[in-house]
Protein backbone atom coordinates (compact mmCIF):
# COMPACT_ATOMS: atom_id res chain seq x y z
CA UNK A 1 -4.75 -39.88 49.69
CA UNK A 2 -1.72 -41.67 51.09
CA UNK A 3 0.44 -43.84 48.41
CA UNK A 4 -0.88 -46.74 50.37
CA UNK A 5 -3.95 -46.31 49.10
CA UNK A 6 -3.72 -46.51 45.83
CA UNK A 7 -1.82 -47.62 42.76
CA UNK A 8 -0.97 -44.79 40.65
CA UNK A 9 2.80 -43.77 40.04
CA UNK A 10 2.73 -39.98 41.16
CA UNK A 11 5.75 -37.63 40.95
CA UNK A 12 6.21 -36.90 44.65
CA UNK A 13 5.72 -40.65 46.32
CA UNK A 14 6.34 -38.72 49.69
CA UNK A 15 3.09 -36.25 49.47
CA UNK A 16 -0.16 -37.51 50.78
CA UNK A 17 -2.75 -35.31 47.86
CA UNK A 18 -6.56 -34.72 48.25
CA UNK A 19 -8.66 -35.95 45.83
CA UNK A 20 -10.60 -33.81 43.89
CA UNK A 21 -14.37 -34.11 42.47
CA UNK A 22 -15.82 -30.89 41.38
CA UNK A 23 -14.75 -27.96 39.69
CA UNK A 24 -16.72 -24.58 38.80
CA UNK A 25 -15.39 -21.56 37.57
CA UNK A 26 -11.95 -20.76 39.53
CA UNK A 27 -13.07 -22.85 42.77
CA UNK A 28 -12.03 -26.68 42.79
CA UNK A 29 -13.54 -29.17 45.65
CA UNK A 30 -11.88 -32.32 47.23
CA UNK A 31 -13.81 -35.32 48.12
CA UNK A 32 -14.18 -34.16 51.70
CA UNK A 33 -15.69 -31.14 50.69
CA UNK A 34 -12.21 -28.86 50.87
CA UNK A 35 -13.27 -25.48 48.88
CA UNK A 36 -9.80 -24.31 47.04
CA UNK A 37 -9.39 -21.66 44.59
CA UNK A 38 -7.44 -22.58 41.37
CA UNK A 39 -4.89 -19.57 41.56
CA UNK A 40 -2.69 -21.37 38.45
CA UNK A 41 -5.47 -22.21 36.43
CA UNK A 42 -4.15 -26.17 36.95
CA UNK A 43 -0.95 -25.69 35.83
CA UNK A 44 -1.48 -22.84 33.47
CA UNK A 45 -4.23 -24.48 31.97
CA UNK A 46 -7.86 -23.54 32.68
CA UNK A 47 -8.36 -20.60 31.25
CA UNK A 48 -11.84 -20.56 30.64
CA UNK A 49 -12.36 -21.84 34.30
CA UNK A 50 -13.90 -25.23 35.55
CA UNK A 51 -17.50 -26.82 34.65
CA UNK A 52 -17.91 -25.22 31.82
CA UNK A 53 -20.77 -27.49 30.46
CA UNK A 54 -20.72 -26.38 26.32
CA UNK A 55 -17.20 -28.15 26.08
CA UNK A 56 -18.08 -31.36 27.63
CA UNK A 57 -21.67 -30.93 25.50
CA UNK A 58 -19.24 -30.58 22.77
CA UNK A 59 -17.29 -34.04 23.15
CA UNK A 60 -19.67 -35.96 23.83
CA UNK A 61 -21.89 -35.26 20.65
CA UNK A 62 -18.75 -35.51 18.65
CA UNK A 63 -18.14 -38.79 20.43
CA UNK A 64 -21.44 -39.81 19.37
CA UNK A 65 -20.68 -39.11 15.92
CA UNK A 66 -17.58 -40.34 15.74
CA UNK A 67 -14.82 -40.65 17.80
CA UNK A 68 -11.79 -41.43 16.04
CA UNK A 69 -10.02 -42.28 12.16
CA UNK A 70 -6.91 -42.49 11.29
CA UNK A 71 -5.10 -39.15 10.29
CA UNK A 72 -3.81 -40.76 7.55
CA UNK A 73 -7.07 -41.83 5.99
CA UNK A 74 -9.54 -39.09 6.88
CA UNK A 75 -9.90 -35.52 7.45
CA UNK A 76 -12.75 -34.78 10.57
CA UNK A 77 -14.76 -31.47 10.35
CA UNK A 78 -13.90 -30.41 13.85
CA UNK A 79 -9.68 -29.92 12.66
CA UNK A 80 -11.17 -27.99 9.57
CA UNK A 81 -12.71 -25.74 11.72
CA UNK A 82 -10.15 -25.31 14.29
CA UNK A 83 -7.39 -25.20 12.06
CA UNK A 84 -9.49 -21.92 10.51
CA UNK A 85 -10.28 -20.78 13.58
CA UNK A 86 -6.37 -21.07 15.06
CA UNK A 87 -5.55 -19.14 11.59
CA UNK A 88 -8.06 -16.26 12.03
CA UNK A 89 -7.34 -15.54 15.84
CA UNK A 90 -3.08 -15.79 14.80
CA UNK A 91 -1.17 -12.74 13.24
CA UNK A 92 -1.31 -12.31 10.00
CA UNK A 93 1.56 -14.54 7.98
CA UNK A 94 0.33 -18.06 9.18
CA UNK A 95 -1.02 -20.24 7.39
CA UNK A 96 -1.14 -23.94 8.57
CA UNK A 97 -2.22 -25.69 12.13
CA UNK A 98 -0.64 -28.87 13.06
CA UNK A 99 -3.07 -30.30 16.05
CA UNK A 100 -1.14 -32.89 18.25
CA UNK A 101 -1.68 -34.16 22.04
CA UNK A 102 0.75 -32.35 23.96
CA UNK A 103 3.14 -29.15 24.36
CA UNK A 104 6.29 -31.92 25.01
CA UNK A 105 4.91 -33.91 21.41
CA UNK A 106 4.46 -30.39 19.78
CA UNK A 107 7.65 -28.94 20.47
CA UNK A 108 9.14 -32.03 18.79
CA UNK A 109 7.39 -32.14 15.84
CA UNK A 110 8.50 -28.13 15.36
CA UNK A 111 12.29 -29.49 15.40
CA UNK A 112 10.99 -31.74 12.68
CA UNK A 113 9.42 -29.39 10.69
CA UNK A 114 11.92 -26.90 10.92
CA UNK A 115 14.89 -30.09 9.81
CA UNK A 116 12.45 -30.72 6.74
CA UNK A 117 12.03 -27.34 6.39
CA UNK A 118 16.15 -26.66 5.39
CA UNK A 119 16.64 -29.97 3.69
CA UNK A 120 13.54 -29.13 1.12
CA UNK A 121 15.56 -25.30 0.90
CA UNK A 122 18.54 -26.86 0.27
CA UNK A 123 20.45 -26.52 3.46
CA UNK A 124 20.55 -29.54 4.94
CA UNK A 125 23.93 -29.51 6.84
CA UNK A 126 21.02 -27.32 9.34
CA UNK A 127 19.81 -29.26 11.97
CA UNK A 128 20.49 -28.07 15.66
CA UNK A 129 18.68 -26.22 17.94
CA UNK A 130 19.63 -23.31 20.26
CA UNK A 131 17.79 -22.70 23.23
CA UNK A 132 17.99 -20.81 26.82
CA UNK A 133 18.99 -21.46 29.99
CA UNK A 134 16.23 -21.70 32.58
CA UNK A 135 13.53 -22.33 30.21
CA UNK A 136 11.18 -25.44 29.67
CA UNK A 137 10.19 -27.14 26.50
CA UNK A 138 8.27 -30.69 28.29
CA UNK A 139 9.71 -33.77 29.35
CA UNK A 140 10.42 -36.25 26.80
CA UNK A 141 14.34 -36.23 25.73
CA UNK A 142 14.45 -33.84 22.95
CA UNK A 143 12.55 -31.52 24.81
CA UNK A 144 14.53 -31.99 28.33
CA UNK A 145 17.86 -31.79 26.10
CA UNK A 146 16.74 -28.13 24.69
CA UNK A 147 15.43 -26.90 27.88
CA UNK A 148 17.44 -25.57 30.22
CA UNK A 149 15.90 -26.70 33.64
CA UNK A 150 19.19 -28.34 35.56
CA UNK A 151 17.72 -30.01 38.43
CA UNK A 152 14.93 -31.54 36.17
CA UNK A 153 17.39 -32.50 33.33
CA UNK A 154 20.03 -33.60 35.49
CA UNK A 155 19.06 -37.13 35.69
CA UNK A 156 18.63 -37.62 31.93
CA UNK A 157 21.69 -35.82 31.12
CA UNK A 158 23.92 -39.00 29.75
CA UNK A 159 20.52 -39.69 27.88
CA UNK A 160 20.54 -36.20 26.28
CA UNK A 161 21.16 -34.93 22.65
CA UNK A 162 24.75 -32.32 23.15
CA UNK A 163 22.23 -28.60 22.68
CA UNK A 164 23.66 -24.98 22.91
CA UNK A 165 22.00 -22.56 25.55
CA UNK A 166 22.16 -18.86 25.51
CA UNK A 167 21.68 -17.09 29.00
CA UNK A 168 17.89 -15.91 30.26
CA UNK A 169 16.46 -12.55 29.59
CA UNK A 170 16.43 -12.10 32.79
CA UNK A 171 16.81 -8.76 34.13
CA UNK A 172 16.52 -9.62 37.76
CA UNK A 173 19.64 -11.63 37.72
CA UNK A 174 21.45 -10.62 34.56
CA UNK A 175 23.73 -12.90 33.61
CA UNK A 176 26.36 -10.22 32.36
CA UNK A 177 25.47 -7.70 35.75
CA UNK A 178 24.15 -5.17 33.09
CA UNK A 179 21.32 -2.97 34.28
CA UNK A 180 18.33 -2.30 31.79
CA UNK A 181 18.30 0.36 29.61
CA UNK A 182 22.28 0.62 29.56
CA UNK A 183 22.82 -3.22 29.04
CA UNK A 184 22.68 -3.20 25.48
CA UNK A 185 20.30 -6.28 25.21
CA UNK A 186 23.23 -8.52 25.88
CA UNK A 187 20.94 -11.26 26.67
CA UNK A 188 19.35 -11.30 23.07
CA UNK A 189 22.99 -10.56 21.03
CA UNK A 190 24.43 -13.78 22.25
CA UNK A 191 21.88 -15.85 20.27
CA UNK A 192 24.31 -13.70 17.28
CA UNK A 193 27.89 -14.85 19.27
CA UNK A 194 26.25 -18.90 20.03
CA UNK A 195 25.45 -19.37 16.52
CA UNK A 196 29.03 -18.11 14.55
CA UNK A 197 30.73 -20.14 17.45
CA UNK A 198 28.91 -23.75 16.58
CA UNK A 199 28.48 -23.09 12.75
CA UNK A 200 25.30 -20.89 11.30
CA UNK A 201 25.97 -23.57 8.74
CA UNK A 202 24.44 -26.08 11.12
CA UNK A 203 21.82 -24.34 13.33
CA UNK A 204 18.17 -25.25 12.14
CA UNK A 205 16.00 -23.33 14.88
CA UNK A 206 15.94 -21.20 18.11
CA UNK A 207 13.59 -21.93 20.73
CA UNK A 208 12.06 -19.87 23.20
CA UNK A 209 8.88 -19.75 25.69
CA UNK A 210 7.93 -16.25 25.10
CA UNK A 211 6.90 -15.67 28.78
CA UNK A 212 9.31 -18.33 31.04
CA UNK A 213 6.98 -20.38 33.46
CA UNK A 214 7.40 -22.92 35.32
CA UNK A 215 11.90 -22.92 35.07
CA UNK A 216 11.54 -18.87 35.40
CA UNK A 217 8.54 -17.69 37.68
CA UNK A 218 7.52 -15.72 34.45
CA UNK A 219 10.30 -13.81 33.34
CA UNK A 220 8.99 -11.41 31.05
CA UNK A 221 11.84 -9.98 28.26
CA UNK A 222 12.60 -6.13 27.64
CA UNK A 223 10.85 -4.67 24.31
CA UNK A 224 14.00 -4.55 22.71
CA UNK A 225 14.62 -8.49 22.91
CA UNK A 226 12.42 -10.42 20.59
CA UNK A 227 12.99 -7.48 17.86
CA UNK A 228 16.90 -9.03 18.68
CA UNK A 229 16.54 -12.34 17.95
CA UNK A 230 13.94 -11.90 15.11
CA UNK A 231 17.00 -9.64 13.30
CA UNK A 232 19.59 -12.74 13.96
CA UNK A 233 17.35 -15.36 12.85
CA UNK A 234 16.82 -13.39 9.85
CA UNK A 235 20.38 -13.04 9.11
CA UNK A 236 21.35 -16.65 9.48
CA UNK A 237 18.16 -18.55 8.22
CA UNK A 238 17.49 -19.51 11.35
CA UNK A 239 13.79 -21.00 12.12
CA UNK A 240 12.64 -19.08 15.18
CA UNK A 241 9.97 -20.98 17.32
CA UNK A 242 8.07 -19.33 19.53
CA UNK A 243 6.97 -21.64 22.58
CA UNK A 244 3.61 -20.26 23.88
CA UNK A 245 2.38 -23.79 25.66
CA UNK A 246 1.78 -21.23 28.97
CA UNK A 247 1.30 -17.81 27.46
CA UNK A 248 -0.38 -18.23 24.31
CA UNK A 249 -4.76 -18.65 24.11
CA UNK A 250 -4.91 -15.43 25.46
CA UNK A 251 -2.87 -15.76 28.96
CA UNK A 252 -1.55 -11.99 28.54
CA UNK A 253 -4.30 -10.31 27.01
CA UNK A 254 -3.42 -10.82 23.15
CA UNK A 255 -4.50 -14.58 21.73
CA UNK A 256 -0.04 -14.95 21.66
CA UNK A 257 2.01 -13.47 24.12
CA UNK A 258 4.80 -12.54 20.98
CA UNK A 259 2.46 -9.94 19.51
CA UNK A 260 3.24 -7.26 22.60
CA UNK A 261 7.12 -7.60 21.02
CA UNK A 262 5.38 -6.45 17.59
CA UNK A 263 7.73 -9.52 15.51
CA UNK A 264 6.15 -12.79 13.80
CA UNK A 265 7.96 -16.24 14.96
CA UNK A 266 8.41 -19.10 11.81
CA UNK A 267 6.73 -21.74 14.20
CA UNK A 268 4.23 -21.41 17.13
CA UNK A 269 3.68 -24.21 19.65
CA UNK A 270 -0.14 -23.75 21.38
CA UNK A 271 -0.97 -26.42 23.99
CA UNK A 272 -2.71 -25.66 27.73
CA UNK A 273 -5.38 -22.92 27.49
CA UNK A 274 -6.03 -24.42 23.35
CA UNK A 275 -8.42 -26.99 24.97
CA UNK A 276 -8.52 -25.45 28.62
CA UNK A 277 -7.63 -28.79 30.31
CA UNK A 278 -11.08 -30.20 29.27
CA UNK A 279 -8.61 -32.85 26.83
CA UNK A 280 -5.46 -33.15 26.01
CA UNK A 281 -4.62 -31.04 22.96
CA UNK A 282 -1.75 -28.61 21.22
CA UNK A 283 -1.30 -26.76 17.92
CA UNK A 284 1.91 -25.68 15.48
CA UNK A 285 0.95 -22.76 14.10
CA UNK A 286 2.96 -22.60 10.69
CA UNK A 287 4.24 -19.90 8.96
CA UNK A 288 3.58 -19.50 4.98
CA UNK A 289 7.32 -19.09 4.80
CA UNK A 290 7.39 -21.84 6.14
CA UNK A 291 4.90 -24.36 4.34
CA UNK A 292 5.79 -22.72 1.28
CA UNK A 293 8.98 -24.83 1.21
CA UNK A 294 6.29 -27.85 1.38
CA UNK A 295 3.84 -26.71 -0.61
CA UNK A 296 6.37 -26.11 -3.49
CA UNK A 297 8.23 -29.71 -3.34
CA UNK A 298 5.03 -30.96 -3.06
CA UNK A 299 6.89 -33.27 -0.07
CA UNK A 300 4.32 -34.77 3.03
CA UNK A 301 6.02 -34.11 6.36
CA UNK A 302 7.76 -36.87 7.58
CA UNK A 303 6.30 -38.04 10.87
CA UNK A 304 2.66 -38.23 12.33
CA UNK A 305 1.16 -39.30 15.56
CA UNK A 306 -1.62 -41.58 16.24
CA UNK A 307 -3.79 -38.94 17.92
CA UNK A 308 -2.91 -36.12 15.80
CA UNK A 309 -6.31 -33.74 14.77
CA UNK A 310 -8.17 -36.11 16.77
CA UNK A 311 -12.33 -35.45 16.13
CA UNK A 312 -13.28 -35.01 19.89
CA UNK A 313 -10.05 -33.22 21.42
CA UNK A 314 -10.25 -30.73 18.22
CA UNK A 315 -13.89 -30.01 19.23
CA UNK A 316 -13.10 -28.86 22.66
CA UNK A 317 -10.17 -26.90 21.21
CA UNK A 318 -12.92 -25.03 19.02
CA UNK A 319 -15.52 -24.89 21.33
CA UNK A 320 -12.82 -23.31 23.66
CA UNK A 321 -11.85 -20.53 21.43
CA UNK A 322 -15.74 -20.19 20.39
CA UNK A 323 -16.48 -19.59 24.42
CA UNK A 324 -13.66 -17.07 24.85
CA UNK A 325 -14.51 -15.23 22.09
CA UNK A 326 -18.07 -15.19 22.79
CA UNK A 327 -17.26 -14.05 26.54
CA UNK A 328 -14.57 -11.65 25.38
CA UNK A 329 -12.10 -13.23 27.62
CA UNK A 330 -8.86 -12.31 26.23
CA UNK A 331 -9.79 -8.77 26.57
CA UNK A 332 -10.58 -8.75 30.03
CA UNK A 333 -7.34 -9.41 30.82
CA UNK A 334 -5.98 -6.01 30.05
CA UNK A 335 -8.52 -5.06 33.10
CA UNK A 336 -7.85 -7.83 35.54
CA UNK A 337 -3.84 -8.16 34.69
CA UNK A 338 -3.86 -4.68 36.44
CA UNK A 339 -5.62 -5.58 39.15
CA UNK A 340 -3.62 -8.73 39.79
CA UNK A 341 -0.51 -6.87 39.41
CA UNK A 342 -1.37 -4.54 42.02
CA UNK A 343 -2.39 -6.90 44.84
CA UNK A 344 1.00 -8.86 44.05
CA UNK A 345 3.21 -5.91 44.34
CA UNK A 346 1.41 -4.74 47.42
CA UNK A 347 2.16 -8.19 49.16
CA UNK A 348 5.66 -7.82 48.06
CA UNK A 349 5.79 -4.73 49.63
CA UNK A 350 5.28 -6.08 52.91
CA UNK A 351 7.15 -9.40 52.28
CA UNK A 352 11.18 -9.68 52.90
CA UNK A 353 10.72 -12.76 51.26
CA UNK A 354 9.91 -11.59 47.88
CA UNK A 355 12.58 -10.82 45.88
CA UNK A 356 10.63 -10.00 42.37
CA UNK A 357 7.58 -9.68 40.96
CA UNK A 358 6.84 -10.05 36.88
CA UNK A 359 5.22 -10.86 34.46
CA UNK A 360 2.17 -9.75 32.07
CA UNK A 361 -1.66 -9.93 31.69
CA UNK A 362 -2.94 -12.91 34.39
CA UNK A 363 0.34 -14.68 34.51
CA UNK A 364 2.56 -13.22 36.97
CA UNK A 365 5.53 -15.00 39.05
CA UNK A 366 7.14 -13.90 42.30
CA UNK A 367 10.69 -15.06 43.34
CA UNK A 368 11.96 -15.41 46.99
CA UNK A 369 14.49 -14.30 48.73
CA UNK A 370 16.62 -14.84 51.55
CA UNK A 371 17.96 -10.80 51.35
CA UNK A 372 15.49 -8.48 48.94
CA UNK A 373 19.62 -6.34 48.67
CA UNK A 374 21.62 -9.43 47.83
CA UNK A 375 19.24 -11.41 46.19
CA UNK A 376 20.78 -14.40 47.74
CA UNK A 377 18.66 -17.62 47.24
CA UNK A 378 16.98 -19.88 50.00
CA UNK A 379 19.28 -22.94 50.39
CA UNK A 380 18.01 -25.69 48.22
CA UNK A 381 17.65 -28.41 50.34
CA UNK A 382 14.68 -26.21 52.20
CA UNK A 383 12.42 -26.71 49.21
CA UNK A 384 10.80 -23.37 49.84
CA UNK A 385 8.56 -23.24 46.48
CA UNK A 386 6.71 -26.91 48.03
CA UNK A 387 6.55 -25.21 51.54
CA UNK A 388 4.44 -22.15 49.49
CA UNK A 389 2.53 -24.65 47.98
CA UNK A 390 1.68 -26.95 50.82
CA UNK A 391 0.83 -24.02 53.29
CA UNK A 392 -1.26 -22.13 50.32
CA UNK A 393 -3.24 -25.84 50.23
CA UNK A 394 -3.81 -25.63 53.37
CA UNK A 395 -5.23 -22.12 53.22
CA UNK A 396 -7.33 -23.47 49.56
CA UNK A 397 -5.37 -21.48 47.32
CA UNK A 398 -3.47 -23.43 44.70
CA UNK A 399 -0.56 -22.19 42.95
CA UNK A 400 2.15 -23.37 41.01
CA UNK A 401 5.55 -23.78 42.31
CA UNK A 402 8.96 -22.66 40.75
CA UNK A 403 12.55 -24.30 42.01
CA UNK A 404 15.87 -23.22 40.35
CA UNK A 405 14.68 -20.04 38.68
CA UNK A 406 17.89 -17.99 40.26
CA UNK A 407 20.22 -20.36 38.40
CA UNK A 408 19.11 -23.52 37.30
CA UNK A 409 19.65 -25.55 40.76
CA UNK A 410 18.46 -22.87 43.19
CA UNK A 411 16.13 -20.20 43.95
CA UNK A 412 12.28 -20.56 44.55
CA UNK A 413 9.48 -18.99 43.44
CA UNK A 414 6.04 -19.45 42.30
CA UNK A 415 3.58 -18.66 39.09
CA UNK A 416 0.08 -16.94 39.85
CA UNK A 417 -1.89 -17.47 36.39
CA UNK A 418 -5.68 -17.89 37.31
CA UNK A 419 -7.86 -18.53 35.12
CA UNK A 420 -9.19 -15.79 32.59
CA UNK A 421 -12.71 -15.48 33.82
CA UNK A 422 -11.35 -14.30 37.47
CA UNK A 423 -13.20 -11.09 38.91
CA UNK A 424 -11.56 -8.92 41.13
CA UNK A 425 -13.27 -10.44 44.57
CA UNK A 426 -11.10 -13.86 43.98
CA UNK A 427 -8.08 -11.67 42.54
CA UNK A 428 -8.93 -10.33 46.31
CA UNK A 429 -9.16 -13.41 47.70
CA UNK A 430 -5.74 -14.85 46.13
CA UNK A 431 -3.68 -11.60 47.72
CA UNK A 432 -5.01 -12.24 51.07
CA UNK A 433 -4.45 -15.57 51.09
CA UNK A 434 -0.99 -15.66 49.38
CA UNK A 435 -0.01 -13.25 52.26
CA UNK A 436 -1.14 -14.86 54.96
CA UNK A 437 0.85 -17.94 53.27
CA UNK A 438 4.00 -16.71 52.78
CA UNK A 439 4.07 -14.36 55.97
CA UNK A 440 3.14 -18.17 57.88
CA UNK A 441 5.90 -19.68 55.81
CA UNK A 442 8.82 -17.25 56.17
CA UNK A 443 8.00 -17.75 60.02
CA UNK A 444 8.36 -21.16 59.77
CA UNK A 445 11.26 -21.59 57.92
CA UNK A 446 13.13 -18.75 59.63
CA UNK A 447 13.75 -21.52 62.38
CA UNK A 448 15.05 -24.18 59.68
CA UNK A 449 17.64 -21.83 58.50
């Protein structure tokens, strides 16, 4: 639908998008009867697919009970039961669920918790965050000034809290030109160097997506890393939160992506897969350690949010995890994550343009590449991620595009994260069709350059 024809405020004013009506399964349908498969599960979102009617059966009858109360006046059984669900499906140590409406809202409220958090322990000069470059936290301004996405911060920089950034975990494009195993785990050890430099005195939390999406193409850490910054944390008093918005529900074959690293985070953020897309919905998982510091000053958390636990978002978050489990989704991941693995490294063995492909369990990125030796970048200004995405459209795969992943500014790529109840025909389907599209598109843009 052009912009002409209608009056909502999209992101790109310049791109004329299909409307769509129906979705079942991994397959999504346009209003002109346009058959696409959903090869990003939205935007890392759908995991239990499309159309699945128990959640909307879900809503509604909580609807029809009741729809909302104010937090601050009533408890609602379906937050009971998610909270204990969230709690039995996390690794052992945590202990309470904060439900919110958002990843961007959650990953605020963490930076709250973890500020009451030191004040109620008696360190209250703590109160800044460290984060990474080339990571994402959400979009309002606390959570654009501790990610690390340049081109998408860029405009809001004068708007911006002053936050320090350690380099990626990257091995691809090391930041120190260190090659893996004989790089010492540079990457993790200056979280140690950041912190003495601005003052452990001062430095309330570390943030981190466990998996890096949509800033990264899913840049997936060494074993050694998280076991790093868990050991620094420690040392300093640091809160480490884990941000699992994209990877956590299941997305790599464990219900949190941090449990293949084998160390606990203090905080958890949970939004996307939680509800599956069917409403808007996201989790803190707390750490006893944690609440225990609340629990023991008997102090309420300052802050609160008009749709926090909310009765019928919470019962499509439990219905969600109820269908998962019941379907033993999350383990068929450590089948199909194979299988997709394979099909994307065969394409990229046939495709100068890929530079990289990585990732774990169903969410896997690729990065392009003008020269697969020099890993130089595609010039900015080409777009290339949007030229993916537009030709893949065109061929009905969706997937989710990637800009600035080689340093903040450039360097395109693109997530592949379908939903968890793929089979291996569509994981089929999605290789041949992702070939096909970026074969087509490095023809095309081979003239532009």
């Amino acid at each position: 639908m052009r912009l002409e024809d209608h009056y909502l405020f999209q992101r790109d004013i310049e791109h004329d998008y299909p409307v769509a009506v129906r979705g079942e399964g991994v397959w999504v349908w346009d209003k002109d009867g346009k058959k696409y498969l959903d090869a990003c599960a939205g935007a890392n979102v759908t995991g239990i697919g499309h159309g699945v009617k128990e959640i909307g059966t879900a809503m509604a009858s909580q609807a029809n009970d009741i729809a909302y109360v104010p937090p601050q006046h009533f408890l609602v059984e379906p937050s009971l039961k998610l909270a204990e669900k969230l709690i039995s499906m996390a690794p052992d140590g945590f202990s309470r669920v904060m439900l919110l409406s958002g990843g961007s809202e959650a990953v605020e409220n963490a930076f709250k918790i973890a500020r009451q958090y030191h004040v109620l322990s008696g360190n209250s000069s703590k109160y800044r965050v460290v984060s990474r470059w080339q990571g994402f936290h959400g979009n309002t301004l606390t959570a654009d000034a501790v990610g690390g996405h340049t081109m998408r911060r860029s405009i809001y920089t004068p708007m911006l809290m002053s936050v320090p950034h350690i380099v990626p975990a990257c091995c691809y494009r090391c930041a120190f030109g260190f090659r893996y195993p004989g790089c010492n785990i540079e990457c993790a050890k200056e979280l140690e160097r950041v912190v003495i430099q601005e003052g452990p005195e001062y430095i309330a939390a570390f943030i981190a997506e466990t998996i890096v999406g949509a800033a990264a193409a899913a840049v997936n850490p060494v074993p050694e890393y998280y076991p790093i910054i868990r050991e620094i944390c420690d040392k300093y008093s640091i809160l480490w939160i884990a941000d699992e918005v994209m990877t956590g529900v299941g997305r790599t074959g464990k219900f949190l992506a941090i449990e293949h690293w084998g160390v606990t985070p203090d905080l958890v953020v949970l939004a996307k897969g939680l509800s599956s897309g069917y409403a808007p919905l996201a989790a803190i998982l707390i750490h006893d350690r944690v609440f225990r510091a609340f629990r023991e000053t008997k102090s309420p958390f300052i802050g609160g949010h008009t749709y926090n636990a909310h009765p019928v978002t919470a019962s499509a978050g439990l219905a969600v995890l109820n269908y998962l489990e019941k379907h033993r989704l999350i383990e068929g991941v450590k089948e199909k994550g194979p299988l997709l693995r394979r099909g994307l490294e065969s394409v990229d063995s046939k495709e100068p343009m890929i530079g990289d492909v990585r990732g774990r369990g169903l969410m896997w990125g690729l990065e392009f590449v003008k020269d697969k030796k020099t890993k130089e970048p595609f010039n900015q200004e080409l777009k290339l991620s949007f030229h993916v995405m537009h030709k893949a459209m065109e061929k009905g795969l969706i997937i989710y595009p990637v800009s600035g992943c080689a340093d903040g500014r450039s360097g395109d790529g693109a997530l592949i994260c379908p939903p968890l109840i793929i089979n291996k025909e569509e994981i089929d389907v999605i290789v041949q069709k992702l070939e096909e599209t970026i074969s087509e598109t490095r023809r095309e843009i081979g003239g532009l350059l």
